[in-house]
PDB file of N, CA and C in Angstrom:
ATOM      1  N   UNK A   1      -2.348   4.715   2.234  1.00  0.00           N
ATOM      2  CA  UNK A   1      -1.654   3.670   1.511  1.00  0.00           C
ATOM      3  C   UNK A   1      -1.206   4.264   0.186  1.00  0.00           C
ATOM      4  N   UNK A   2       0.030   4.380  -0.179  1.00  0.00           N
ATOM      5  CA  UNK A   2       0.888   5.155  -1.475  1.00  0.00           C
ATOM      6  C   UNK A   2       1.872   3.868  -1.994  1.00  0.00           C
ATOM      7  N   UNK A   3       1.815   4.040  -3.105  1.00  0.00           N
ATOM      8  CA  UNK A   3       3.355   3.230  -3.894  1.00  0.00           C
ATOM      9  C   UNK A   3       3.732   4.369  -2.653  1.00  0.00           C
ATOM     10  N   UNK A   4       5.423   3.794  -3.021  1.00  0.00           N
ATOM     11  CA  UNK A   4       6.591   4.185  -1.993  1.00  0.00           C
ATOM     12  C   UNK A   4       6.942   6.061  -2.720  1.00  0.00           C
ATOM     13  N   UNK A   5       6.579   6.080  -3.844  1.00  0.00           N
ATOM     14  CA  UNK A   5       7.288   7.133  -4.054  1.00  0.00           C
ATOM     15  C   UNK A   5       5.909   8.444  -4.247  1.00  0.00           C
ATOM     16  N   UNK A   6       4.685   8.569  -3.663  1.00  0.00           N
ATOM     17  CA  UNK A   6       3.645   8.794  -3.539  1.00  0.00           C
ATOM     18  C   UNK A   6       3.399   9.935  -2.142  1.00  0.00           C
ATOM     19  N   UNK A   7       4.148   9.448  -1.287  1.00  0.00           N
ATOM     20  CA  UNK A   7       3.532   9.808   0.057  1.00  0.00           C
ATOM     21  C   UNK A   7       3.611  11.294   0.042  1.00  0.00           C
ATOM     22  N   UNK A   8       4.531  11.969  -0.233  1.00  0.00           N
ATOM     23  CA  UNK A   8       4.772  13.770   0.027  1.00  0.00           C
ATOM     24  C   UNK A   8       3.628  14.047  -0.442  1.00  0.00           C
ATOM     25  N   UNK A   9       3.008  13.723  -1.531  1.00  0.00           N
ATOM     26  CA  UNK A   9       2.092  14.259  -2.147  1.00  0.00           C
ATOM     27  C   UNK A   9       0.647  14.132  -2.042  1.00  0.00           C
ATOM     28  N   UNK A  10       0.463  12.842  -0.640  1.00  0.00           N
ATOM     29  CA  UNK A  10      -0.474  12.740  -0.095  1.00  0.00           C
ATOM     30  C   UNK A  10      -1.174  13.897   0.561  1.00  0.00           C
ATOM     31  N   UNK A  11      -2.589  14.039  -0.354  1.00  0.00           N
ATOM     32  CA  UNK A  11      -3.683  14.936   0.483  1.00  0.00           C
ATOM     33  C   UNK A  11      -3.803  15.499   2.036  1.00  0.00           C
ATOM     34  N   UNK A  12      -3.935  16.627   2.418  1.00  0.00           N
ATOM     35  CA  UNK A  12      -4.569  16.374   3.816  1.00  0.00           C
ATOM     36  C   UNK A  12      -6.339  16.169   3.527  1.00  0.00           C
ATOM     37  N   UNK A  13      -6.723  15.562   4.378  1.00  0.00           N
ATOM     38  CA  UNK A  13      -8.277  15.384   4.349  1.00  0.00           C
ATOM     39  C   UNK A  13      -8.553  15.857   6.286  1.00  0.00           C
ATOM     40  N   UNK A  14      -9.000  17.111   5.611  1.00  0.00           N
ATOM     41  CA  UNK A  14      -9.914  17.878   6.944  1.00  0.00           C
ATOM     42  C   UNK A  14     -11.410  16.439   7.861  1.00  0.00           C
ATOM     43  N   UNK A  15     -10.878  16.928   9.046  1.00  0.00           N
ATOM     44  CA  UNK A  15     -11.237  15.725  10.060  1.00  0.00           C
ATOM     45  C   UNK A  15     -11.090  14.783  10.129  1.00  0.00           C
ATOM     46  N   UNK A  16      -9.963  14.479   9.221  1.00  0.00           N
ATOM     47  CA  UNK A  16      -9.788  12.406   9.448  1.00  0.00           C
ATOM     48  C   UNK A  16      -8.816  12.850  10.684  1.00  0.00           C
ATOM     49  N   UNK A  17      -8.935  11.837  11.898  1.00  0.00           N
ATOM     50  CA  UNK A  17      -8.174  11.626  12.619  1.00  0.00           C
ATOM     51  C   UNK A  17      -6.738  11.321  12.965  1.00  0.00           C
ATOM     52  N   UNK A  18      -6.530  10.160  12.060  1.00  0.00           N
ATOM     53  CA  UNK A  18      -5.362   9.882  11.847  1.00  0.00           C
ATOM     54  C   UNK A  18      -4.933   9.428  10.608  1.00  0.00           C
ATOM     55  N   UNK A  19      -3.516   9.832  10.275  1.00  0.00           N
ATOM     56  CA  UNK A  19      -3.186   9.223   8.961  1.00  0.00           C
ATOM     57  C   UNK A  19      -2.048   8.470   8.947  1.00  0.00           C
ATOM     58  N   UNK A  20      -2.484   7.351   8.672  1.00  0.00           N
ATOM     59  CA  UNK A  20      -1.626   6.549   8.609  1.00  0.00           C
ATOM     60  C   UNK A  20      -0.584   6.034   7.388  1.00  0.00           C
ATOM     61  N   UNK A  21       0.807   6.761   6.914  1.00  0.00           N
ATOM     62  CA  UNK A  21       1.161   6.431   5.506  1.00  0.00           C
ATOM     63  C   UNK A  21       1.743   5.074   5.745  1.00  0.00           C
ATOM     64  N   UNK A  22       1.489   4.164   4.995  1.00  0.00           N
ATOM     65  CA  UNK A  22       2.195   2.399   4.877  1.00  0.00           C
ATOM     66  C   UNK A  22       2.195   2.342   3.084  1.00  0.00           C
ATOM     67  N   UNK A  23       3.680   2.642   3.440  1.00  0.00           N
ATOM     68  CA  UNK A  23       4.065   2.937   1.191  1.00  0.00           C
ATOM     69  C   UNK A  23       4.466   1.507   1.063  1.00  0.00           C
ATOM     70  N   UNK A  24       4.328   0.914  -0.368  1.00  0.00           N
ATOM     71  CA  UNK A  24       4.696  -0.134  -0.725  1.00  0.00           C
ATOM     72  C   UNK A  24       5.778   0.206  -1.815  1.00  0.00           C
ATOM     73  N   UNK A  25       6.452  -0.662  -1.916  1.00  0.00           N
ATOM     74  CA  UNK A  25       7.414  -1.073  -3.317  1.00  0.00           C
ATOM     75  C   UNK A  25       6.393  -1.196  -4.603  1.00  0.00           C
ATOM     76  N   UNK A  26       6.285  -0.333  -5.812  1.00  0.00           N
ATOM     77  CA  UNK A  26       5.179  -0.774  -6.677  1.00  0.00           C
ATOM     78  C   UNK A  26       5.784  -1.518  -7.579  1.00  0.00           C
ATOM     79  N   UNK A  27       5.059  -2.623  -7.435  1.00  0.00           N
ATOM     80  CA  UNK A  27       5.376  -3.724  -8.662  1.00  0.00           C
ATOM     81  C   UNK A  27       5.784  -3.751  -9.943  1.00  0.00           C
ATOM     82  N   UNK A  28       5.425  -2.545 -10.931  1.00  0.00           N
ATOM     83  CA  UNK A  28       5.707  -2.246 -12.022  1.00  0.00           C
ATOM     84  C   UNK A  28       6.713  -2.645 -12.660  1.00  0.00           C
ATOM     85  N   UNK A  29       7.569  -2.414 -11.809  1.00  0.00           N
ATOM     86  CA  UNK A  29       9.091  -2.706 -12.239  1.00  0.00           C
ATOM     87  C   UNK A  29       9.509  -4.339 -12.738  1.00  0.00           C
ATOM     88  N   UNK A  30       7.858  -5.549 -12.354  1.00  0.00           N
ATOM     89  CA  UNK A  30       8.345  -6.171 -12.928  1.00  0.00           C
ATOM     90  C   UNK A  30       7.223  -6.533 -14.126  1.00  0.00           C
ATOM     91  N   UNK A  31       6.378  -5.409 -14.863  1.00  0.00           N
ATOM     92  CA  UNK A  31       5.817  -5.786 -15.804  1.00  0.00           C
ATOM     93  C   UNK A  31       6.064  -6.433 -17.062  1.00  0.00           C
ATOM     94  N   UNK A  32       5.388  -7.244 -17.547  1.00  0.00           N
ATOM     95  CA  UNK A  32       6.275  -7.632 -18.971  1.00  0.00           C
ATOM     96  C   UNK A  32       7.343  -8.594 -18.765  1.00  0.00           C
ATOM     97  N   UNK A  33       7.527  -9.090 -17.133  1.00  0.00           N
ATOM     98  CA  UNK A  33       8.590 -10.246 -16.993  1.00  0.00           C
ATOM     99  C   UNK A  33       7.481 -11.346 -16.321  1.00  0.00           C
ATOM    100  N   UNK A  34       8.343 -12.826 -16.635  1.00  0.00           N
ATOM    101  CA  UNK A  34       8.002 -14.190 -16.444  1.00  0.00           C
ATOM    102  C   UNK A  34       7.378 -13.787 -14.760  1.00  0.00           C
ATOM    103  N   UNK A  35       8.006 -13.086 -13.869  1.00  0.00           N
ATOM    104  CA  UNK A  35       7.799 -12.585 -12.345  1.00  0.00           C
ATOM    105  C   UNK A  35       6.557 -11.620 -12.402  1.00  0.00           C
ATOM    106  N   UNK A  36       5.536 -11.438 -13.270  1.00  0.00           N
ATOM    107  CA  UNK A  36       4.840  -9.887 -12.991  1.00  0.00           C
ATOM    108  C   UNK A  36       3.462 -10.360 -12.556  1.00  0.00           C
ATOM    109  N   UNK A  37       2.907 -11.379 -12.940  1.00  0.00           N
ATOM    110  CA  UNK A  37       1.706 -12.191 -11.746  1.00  0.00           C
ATOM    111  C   UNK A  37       2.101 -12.583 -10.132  1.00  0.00           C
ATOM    112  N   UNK A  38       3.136 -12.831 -10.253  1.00  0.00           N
ATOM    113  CA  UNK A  38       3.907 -13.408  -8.903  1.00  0.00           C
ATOM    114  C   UNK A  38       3.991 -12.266  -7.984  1.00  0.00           C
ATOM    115  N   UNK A  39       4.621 -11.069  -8.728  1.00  0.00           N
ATOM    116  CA  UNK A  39       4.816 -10.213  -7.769  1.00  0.00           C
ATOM    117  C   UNK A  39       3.582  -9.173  -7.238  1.00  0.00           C
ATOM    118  N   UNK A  40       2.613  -9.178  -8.345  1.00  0.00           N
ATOM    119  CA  UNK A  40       1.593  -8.042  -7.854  1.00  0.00           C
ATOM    120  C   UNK A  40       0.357  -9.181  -7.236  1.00  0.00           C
ATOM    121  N   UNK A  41       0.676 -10.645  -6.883  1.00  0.00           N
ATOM    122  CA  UNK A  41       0.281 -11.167  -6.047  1.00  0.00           C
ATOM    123  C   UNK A  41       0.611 -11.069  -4.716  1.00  0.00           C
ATOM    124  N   UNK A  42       1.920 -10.823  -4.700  1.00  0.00           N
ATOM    125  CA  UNK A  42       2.582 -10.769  -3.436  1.00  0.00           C
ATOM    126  C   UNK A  42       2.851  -9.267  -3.007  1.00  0.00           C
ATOM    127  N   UNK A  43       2.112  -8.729  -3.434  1.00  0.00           N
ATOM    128  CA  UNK A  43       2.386  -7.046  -2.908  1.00  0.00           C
ATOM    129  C   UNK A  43       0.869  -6.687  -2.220  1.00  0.00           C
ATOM    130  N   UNK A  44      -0.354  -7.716  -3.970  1.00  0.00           N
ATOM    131  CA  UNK A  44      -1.797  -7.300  -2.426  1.00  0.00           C
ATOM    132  C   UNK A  44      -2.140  -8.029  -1.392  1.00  0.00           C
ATOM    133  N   UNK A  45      -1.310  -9.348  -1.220  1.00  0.00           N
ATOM    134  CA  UNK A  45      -1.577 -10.332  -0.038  1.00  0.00           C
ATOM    135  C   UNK A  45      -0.694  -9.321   1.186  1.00  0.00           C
ATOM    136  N   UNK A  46       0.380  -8.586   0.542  1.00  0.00           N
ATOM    137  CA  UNK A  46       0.874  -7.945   1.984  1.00  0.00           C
ATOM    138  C   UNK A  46       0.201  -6.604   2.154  1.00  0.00           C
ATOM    139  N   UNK A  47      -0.812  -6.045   1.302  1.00  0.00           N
ATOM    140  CA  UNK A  47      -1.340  -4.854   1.221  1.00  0.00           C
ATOM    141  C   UNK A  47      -2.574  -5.623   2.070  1.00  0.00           C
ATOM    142  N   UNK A  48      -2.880  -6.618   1.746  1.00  0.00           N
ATOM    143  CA  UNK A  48      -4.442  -7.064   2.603  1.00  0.00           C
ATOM    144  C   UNK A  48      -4.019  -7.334   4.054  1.00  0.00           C
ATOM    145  N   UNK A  49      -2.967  -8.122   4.325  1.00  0.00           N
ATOM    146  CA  UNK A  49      -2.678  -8.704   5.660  1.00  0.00           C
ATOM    147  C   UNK A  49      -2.373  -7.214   6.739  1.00  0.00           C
ATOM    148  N   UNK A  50      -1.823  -6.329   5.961  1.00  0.00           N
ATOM    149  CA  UNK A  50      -1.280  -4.582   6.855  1.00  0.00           C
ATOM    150  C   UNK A  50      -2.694  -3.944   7.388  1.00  0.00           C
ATOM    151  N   UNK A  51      -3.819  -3.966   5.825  1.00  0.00           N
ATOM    152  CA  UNK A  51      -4.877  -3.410   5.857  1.00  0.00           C
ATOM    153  C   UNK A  51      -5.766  -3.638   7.444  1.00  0.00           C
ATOM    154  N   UNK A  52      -5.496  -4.999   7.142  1.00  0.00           N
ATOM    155  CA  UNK A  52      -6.383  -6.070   8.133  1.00  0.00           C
ATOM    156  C   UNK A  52      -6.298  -5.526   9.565  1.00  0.00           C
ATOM    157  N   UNK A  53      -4.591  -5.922  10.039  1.00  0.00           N
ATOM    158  CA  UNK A  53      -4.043  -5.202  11.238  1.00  0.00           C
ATOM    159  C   UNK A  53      -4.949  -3.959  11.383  1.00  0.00           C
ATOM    160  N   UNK A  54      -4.068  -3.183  10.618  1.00  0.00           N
ATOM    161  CA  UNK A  54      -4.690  -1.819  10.989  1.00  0.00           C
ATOM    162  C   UNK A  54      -6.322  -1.816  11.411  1.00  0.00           C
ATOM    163  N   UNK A  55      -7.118  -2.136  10.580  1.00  0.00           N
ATOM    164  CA  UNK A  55      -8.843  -1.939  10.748  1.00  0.00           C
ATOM    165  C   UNK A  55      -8.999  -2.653  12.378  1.00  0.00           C
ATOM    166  N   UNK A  56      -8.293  -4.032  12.151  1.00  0.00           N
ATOM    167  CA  UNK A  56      -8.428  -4.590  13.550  1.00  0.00           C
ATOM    168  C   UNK A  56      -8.634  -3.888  15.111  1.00  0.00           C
ATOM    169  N   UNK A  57      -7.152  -3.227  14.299  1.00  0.00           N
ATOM    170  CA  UNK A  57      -6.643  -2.530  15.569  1.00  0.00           C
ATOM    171  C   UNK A  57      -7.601  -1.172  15.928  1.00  0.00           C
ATOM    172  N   UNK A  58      -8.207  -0.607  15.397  1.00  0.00           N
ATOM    173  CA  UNK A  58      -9.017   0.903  15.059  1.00  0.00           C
ATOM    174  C   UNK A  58      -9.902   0.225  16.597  1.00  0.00           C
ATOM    175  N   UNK A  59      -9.988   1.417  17.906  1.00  0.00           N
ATOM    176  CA  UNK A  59     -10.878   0.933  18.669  1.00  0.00           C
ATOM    177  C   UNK A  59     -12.142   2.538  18.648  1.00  0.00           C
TER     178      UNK A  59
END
């Protein structure tokens, strides 16, 4: 899991199986505006709901 502009620079980690990159849009961009609770609400409700899937899915 990377902000969007993160991933190239993602680690390898010896024996993890799989890696899964799911980049987000990082919120930042709306710090300091009337929108900046709103949005980094709505970035970890879609960071929790992806998370979720995924673990779900892990057999």
């Amino acid at each position: 899991m990377t902000c969007s502009q993160a991933d190239e620079g993602c680690p390898f980690i010896a024996g993890a199986n799989k890696r899964v990159p799911i980049t987000y849009e990082d919120p930042k961009v709306f710090d300091n505006t009337p929108l900046e609770k709103e949005k980094y609400t709505e970035r970890s409700l879609e960071i929790a709901s992806e998370m979720l899937y995924v673990f779900k899915s892990i057999k």
